[in-house]
Each structure stands twice: as C-alpha cells, then as structure tokens.
N, C-alpha and C. Protein backbone atom coordinates (compact mmCIF):
# COMPACT_ATOMS: atom_id res chain seq x y z
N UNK A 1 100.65 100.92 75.72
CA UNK A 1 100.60 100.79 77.17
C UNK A 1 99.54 101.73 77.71
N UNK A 2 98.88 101.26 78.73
CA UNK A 2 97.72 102.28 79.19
C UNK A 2 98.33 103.39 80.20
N UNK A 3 97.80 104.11 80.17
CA UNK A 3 97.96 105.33 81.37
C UNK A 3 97.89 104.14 82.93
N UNK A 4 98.75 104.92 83.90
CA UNK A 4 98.17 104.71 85.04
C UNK A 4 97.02 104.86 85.69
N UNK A 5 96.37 104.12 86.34
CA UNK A 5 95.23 104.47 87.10
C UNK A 5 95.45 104.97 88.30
N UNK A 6 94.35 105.29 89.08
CA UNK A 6 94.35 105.50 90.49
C UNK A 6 94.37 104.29 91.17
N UNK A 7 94.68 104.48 92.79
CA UNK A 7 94.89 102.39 93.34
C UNK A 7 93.31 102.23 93.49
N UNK A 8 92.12 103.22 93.64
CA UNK A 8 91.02 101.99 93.78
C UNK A 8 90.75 101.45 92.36
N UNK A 9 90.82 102.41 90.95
CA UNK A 9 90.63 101.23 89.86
C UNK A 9 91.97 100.35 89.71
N UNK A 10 92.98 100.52 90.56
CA UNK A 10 93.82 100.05 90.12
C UNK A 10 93.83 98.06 91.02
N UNK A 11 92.95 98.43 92.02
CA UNK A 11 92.50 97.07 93.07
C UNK A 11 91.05 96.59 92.13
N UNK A 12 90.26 97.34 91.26
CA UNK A 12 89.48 96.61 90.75
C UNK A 12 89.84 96.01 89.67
N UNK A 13 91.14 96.48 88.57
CA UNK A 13 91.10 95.56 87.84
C UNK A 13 92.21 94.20 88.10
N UNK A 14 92.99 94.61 89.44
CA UNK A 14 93.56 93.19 89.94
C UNK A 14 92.36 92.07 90.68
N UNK A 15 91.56 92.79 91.24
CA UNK A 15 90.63 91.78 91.56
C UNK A 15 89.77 90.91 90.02
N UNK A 16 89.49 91.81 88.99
CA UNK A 16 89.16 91.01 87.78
C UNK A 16 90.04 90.09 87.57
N UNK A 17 91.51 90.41 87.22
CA UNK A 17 92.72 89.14 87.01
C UNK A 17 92.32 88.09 87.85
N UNK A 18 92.29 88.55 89.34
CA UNK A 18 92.27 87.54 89.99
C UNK A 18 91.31 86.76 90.10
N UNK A 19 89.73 87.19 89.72
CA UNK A 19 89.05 86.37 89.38
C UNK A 19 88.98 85.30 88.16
N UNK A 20 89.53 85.67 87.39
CA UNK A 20 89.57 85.12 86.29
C UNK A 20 90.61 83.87 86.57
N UNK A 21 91.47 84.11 86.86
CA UNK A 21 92.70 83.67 87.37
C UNK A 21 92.46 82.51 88.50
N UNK A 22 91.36 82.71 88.99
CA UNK A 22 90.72 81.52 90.20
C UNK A 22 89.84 80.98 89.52
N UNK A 23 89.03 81.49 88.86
CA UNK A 23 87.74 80.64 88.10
C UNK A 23 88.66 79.40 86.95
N UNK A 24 89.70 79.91 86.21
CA UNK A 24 89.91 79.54 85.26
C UNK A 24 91.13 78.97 84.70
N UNK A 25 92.04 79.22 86.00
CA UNK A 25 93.48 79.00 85.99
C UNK A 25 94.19 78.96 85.26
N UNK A 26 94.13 79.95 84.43
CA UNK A 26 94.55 80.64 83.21
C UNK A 26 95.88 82.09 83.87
N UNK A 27 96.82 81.84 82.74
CA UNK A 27 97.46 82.90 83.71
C UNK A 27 96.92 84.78 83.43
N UNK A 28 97.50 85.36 84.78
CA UNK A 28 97.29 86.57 85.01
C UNK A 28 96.69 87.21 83.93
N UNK A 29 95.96 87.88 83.20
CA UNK A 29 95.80 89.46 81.98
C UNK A 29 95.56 88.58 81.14
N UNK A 30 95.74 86.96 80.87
CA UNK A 30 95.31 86.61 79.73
C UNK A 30 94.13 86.71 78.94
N UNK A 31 92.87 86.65 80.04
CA UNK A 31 91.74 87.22 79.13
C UNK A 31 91.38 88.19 79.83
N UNK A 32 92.14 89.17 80.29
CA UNK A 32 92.19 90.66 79.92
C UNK A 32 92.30 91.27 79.00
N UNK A 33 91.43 92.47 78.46
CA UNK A 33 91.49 92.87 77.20
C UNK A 33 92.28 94.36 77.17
N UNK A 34 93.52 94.47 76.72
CA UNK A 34 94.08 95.66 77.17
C UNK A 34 95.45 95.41 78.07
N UNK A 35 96.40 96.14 78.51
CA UNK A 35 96.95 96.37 79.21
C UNK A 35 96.80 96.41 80.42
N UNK A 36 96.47 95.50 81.85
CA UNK A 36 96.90 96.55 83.26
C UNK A 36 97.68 97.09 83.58
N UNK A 37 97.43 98.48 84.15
CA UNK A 37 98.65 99.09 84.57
C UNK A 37 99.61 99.00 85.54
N UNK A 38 100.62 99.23 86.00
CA UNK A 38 101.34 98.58 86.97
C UNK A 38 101.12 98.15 88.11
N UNK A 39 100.57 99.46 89.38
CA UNK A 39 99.62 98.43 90.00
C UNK A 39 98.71 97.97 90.15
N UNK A 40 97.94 97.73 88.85
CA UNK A 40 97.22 96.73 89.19
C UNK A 40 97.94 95.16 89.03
N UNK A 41 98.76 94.95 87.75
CA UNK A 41 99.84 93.67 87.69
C UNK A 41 100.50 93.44 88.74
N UNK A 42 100.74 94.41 88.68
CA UNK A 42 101.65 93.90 90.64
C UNK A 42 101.14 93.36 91.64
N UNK A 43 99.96 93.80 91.75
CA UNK A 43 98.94 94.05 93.32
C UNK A 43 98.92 91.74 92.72
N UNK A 44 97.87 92.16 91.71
CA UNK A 44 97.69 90.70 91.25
C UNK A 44 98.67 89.51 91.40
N UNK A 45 99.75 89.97 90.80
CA UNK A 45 101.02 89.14 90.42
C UNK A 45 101.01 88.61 92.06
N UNK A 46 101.08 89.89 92.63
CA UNK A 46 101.46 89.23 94.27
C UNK A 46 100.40 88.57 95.49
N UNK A 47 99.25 88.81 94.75
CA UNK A 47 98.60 88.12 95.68
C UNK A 47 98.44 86.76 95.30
N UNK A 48 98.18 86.62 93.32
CA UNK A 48 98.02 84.99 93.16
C UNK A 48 99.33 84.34 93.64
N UNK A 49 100.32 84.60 93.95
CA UNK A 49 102.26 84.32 94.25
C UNK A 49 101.51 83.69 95.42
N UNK A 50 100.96 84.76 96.32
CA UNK A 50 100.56 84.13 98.09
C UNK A 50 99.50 83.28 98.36
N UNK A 51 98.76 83.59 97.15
CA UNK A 51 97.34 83.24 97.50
C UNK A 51 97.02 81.92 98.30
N UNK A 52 97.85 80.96 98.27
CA UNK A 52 97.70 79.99 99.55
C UNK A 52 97.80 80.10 100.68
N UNK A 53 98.64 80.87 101.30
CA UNK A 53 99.24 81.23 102.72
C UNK A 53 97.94 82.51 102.71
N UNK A 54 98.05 83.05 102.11
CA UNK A 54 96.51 84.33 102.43
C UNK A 54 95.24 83.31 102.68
N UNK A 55 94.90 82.06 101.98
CA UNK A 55 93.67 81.76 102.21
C UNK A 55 94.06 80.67 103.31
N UNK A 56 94.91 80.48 103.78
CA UNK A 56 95.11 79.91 105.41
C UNK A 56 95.10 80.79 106.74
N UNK A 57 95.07 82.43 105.84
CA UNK A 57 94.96 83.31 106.97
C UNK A 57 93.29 83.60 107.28
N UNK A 58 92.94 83.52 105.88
CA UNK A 58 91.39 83.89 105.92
C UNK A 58 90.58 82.88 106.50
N UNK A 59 91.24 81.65 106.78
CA UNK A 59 90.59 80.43 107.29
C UNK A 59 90.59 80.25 109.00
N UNK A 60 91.92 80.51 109.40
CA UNK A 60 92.27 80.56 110.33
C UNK A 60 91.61 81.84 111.07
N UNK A 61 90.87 83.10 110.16
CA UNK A 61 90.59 83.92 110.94
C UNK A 61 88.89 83.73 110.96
N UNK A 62 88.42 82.84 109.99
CA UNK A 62 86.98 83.03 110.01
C UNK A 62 86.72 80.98 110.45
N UNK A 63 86.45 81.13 111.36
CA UNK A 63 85.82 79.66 111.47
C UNK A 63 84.96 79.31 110.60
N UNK A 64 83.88 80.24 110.02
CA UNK A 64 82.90 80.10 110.05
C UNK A 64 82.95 80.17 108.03
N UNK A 65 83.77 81.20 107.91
CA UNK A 65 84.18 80.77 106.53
C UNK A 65 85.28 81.01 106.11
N UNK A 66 85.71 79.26 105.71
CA UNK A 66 87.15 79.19 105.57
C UNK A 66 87.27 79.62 103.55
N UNK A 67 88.38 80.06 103.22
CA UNK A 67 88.32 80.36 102.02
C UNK A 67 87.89 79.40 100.82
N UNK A 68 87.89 78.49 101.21
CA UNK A 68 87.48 77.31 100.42
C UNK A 68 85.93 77.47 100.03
N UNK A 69 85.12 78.22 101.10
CA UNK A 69 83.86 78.07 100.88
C UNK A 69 83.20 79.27 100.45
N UNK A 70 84.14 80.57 100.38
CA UNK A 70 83.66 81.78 100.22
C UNK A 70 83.64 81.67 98.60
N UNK A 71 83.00 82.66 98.02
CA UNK A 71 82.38 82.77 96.59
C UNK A 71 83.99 83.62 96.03
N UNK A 72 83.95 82.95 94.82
CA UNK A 72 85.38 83.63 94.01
C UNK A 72 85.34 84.82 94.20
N UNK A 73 84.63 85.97 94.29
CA UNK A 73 84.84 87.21 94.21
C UNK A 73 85.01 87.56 95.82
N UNK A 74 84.07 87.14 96.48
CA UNK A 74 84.44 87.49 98.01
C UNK A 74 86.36 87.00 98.61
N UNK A 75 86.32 85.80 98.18
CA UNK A 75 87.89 85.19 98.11
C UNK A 75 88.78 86.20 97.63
N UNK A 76 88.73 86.58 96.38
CA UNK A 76 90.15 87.66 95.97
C UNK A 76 89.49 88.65 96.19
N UNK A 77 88.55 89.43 96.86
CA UNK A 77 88.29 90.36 97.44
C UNK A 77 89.63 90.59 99.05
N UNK A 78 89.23 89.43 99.76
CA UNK A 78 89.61 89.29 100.86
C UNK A 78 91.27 89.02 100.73
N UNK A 79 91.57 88.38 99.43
CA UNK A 79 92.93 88.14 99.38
C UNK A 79 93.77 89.55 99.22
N UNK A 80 93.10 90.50 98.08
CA UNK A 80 93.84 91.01 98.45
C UNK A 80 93.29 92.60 99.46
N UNK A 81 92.88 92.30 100.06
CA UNK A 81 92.98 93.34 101.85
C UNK A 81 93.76 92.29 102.65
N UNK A 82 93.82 91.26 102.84
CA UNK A 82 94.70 90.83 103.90
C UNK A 82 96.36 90.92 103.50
N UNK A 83 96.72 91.05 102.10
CA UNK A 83 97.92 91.28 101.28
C UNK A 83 98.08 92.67 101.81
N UNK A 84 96.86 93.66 101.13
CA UNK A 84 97.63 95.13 101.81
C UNK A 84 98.01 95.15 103.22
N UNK A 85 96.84 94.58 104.29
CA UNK A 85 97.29 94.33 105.67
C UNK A 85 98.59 93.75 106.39
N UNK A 86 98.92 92.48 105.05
CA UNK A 86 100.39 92.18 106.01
C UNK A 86 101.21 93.29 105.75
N UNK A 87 101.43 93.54 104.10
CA UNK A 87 102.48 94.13 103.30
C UNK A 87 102.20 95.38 103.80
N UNK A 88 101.54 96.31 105.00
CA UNK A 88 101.11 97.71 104.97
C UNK A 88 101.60 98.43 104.31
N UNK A 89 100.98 98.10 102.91
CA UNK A 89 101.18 99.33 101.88
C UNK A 89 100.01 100.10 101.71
N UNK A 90 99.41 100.38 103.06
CA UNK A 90 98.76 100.88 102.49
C UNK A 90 98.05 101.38 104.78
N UNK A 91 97.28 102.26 105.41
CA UNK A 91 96.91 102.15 106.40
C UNK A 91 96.02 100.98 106.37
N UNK A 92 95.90 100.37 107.54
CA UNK A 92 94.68 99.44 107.76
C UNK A 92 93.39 100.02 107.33
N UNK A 93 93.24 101.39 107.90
CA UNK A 93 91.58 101.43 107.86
C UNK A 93 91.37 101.61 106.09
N UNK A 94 92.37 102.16 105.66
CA UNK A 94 92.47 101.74 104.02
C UNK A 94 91.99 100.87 103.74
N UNK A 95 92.95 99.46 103.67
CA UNK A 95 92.51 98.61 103.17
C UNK A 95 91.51 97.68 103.60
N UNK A 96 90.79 98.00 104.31
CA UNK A 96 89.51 97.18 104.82
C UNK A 96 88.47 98.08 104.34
N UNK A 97 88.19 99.42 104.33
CA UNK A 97 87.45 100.14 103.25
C UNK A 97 87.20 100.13 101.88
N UNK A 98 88.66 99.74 101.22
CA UNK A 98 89.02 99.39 99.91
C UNK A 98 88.31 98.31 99.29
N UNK A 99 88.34 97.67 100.51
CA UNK A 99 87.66 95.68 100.22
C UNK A 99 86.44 95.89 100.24
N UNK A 100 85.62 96.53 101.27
CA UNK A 100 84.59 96.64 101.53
C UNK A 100 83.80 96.91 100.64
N UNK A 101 84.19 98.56 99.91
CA UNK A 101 83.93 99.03 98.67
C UNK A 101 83.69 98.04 97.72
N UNK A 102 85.05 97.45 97.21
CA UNK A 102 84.68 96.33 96.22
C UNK A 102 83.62 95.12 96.39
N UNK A 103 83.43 94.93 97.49
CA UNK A 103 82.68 93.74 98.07
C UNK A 103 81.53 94.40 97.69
N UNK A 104 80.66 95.11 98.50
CA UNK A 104 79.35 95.69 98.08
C UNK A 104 79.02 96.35 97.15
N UNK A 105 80.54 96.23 96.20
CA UNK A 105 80.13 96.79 94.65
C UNK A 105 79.49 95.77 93.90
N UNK A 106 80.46 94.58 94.14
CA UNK A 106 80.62 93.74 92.83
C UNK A 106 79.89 92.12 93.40
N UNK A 107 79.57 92.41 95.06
CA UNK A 107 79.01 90.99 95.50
C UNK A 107 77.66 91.56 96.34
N UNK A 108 77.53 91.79 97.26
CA UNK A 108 76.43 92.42 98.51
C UNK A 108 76.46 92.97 99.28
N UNK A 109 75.94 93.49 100.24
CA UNK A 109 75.93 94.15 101.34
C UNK A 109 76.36 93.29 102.45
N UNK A 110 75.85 92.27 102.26
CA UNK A 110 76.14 91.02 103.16
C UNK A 110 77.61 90.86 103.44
N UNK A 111 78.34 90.81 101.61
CA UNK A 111 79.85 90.42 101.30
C UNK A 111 80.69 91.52 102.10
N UNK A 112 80.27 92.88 101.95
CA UNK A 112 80.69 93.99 103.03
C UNK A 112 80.78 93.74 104.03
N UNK A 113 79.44 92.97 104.62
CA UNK A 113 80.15 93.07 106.58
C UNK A 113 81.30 92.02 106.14
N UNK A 114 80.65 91.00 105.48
CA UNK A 114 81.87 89.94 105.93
C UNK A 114 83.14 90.09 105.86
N UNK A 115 83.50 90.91 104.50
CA UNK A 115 84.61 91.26 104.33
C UNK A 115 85.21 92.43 105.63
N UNK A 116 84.37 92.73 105.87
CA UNK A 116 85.04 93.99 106.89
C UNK A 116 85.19 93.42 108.43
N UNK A 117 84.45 92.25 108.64
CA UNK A 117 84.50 91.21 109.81
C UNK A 117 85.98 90.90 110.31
N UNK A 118 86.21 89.96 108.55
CA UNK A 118 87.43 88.98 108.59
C UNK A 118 88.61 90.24 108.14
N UNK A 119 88.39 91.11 107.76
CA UNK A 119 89.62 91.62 107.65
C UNK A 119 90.20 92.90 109.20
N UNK A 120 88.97 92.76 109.57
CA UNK A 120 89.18 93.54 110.97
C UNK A 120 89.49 92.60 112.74
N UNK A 121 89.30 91.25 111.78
CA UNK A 121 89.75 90.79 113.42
C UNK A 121 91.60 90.66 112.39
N UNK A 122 91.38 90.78 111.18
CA UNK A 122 93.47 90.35 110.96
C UNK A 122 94.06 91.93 111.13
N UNK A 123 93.29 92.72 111.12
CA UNK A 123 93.99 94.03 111.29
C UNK A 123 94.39 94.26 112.81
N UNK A 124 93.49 93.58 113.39
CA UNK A 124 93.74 93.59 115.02
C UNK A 124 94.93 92.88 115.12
N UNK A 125 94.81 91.46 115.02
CA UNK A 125 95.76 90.29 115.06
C UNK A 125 96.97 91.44 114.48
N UNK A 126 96.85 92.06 113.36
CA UNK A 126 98.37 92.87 112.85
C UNK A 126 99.37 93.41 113.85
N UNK A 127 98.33 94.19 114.26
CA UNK A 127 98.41 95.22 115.38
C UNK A 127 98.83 94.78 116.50
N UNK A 128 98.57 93.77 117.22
CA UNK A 128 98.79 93.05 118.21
C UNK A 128 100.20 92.50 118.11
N UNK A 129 100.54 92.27 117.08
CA UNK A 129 101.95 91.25 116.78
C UNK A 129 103.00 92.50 116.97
C-alpha cells in the first residue's frame, strides 16, 4: 500500500484515474500503476459516481462550453472543483485554485481562465443558494 499523499497530489492522481477512466471506460486504477492512496480513490470514486449530474452543472453554467465539448482533461479537471464546491470539503477559493493549478499544469493558460470562469460563477451560484 502506498503512503498517503498530500490533497494537491492527491487531486492529481484522481484527475489521472479520471482521465483514463473518460478516455477509456475502463474502470477506476486499472491502468494505474501502483496503488492510489485514499484520497485520491475516493475523490475519483466520487466524482466518476456523479460525473453526469456534475457535467449538467458545467453545462448549465457555461453556455458557451457545455461539457460535452470541453477536452478530457479540462472536463475532469472541472468535475472535480465543482464536486469539492458542492461537497465543501474543502473552502471555495480552494478549490477553484486547486483546478486552476491543475488546468495550467497539465492543459494551458487558456484552460486556467476557463476553469476558474466556470467554477467561479458555481461558487457564486453556491453561495447564493
């Protein structure tokens, strides 16, 4: 079993699952090499569980790009910040930093605003409710 990580490697290697996991529909860690540690299985486990109702949120919040059209990595990027956002496990300005981070790590600068766009008009919408 691996050591625990910290939660930002612990959101990058659920975002790997989850890519893999969208590209390939293969289940969770299967071609993961190694163990994830808990949360990262968890974080994963629970966003692919939602991942429909999350990408009706991401649709509903971006006219402009509904999840259907965003690039696999920007998609479970966004899936899971809008997961930490409902589930606040985490502060908002957290998890829209968190995403962000990963976005302009692993996609563009571009994928950053966007991600920080769509996850800041649902942090509002949170807030508001």
């Amino acid at each position: 079993m691996n050591a625990p990580t910290g939660r930002r490697a612990g959101r990058r290697t659920a975002l790997f699952l989850l890519y893999q996991w969208d590209l390939t529909g293969q289940p969770l860690a299967s071609l993961y090499e190694g163990t994830p540690d808990e949360f990262a299985s968890s974080l994963a486990e629970a966003v692919a569980h939602r991942a429909e109702a999350i990408d009706l949120r991401i649709t509903e919040t971006s006219d402009e790009w509904p999840a259907g059209r965003l690039g696999t990595l920007e998609r479970n990027i966004l899936r899971i910040g809008v997961y930490e956002l409902e589930e606040r496990t985490v502060p908002p300005e957290v998890a829209i930093n968190e995403a962000v981070v990963l976005a302009k790590r692993y996609a563009s600068e571009d994928a950053g605003r966007l991600v920080n766009g769509i996850l800041g008009r649902i942090a509002r919408e949170e807030e508001a409710a």
